[in-house]
Protein backbone atom coordinates (compact mmCIF):
# COMPACT_ATOMS: atom_id res chain seq x y z
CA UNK A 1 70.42 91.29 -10.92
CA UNK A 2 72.85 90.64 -8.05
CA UNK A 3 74.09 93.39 -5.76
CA UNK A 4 76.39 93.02 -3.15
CA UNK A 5 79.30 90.38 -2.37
CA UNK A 6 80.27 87.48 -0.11
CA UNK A 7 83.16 88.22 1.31
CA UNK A 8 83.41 91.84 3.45
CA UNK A 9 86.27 93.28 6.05
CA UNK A 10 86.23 96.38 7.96
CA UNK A 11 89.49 96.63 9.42
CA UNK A 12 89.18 99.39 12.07
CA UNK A 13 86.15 97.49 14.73
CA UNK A 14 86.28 99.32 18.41
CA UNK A 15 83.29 99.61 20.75
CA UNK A 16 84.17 102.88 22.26
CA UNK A 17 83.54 104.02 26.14
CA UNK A 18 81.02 106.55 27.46
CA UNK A 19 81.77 109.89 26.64
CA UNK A 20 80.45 113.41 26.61
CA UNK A 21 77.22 113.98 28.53
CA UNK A 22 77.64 109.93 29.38
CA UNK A 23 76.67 109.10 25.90
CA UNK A 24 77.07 105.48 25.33
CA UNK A 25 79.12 104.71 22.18
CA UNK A 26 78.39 101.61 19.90
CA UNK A 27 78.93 99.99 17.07
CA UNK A 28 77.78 97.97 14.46
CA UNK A 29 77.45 95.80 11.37
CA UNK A 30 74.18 95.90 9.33
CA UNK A 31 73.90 93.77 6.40
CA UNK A 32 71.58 93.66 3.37
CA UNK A 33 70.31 91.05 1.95
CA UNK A 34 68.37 91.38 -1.39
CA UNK A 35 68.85 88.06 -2.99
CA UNK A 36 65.87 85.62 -2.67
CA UNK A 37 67.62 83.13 -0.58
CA UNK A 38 68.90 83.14 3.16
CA UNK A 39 72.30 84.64 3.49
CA UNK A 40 74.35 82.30 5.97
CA UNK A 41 76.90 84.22 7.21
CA UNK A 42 80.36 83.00 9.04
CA UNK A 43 81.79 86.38 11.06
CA UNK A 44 85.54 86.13 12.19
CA UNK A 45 86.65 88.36 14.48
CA UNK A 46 90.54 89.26 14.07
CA UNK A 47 92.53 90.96 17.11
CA UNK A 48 95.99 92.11 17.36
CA UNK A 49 97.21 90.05 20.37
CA UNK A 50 94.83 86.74 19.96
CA UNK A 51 93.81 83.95 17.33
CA UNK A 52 90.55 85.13 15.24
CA UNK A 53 87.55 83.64 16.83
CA UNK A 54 84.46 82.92 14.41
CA UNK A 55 81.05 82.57 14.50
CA UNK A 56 77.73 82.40 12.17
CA UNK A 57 74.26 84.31 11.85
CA UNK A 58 71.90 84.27 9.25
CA UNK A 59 69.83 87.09 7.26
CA UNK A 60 66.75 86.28 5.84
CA UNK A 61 65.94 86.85 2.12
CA UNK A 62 65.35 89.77 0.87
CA UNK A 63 65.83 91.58 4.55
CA UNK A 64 68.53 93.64 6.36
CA UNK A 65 70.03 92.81 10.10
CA UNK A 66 71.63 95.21 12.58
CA UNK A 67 74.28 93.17 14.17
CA UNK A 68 75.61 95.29 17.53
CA UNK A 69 79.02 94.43 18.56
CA UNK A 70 77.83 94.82 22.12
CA UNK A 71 74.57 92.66 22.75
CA UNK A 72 74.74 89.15 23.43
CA UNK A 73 71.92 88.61 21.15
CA UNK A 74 74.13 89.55 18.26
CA UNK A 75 77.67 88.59 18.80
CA UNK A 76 77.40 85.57 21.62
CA UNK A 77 79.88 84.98 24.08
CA UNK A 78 81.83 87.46 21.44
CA UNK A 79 80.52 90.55 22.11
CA UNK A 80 83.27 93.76 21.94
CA UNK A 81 84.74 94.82 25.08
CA UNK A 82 85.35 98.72 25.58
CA UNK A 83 88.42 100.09 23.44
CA UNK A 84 89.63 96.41 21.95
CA UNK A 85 90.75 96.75 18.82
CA UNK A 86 90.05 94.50 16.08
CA UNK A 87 88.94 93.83 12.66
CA UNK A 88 85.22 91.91 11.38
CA UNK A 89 85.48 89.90 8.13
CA UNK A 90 82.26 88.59 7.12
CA UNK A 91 81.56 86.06 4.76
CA UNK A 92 78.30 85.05 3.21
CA UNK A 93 76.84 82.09 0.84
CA UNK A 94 74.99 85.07 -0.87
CA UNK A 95 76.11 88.03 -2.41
CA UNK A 96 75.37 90.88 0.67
CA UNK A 97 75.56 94.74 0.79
CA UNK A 98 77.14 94.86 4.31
CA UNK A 99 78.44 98.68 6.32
CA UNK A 100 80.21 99.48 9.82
CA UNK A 101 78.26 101.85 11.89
CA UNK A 102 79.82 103.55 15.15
CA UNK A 103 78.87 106.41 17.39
CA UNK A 104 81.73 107.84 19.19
CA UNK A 105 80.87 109.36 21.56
CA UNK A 106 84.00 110.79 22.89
CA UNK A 107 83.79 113.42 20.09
CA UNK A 108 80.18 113.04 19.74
CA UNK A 109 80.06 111.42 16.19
CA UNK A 110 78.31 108.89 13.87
CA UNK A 111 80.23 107.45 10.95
CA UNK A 112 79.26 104.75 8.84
CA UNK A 113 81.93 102.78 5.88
CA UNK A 114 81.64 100.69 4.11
CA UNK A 115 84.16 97.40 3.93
CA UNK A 116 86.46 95.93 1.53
CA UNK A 117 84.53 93.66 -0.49
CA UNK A 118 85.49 90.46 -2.72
């Protein structure tokens, strides 16, 4: 059986700032892949003032992957700057369960959502 899908967006993307207590806020995309092959994935990044920029990543079969907006290791010479807005569409050569993740710390929150998928 096949869960998941290839294409994914999460429209609202924004790295928040310190905030109470000094609590760093970040976010995240973690993606699931359950299928027996490698998922190649191609990650656009779409901003309100700029042209999308796009890069890929991979997730091994039948393994999930934390991607943080914020680390180098994750996003490249993308990573999210502090309060940018901007939406992540993610597309995949596999079918993928993929969820946002952020922890705001200016009202001291965790939310996670799930994306439009195709």
């Amino acid at each position: 059986m096949n869960y998941g899908k290839k294409v994914w967006i999460f429209p609202d993307a924004e790295l928040p700032p310190v905030g109470v207590n000094l609590i760093p806020g970040h976010e995240s995309i973690i993606i699931t892949n359950v299928t027996d092959d490698r998922a190649d994935i191609k990650i656009t990044l779409i901003y309100p003032d700029r042209e999308p920029v796009s890069f890929h990543t991979q997730v091994e079969a039948r393994r999930v992957r934390c991607l943080r907006t914020n680390r180098e290791e994750d996003f490249g010479k993308f990573t999210a700057a502090f309060e940018e807005q901007y939406a992540i569409m993610l597309e995949s050569s596999v079918p993928v369960v993929a969820q946002y993740g952020r922890a705001e710390p200016r009202t001291v929150a965790f939310y996670t959502t799930p994306g439009y998928c195709e």
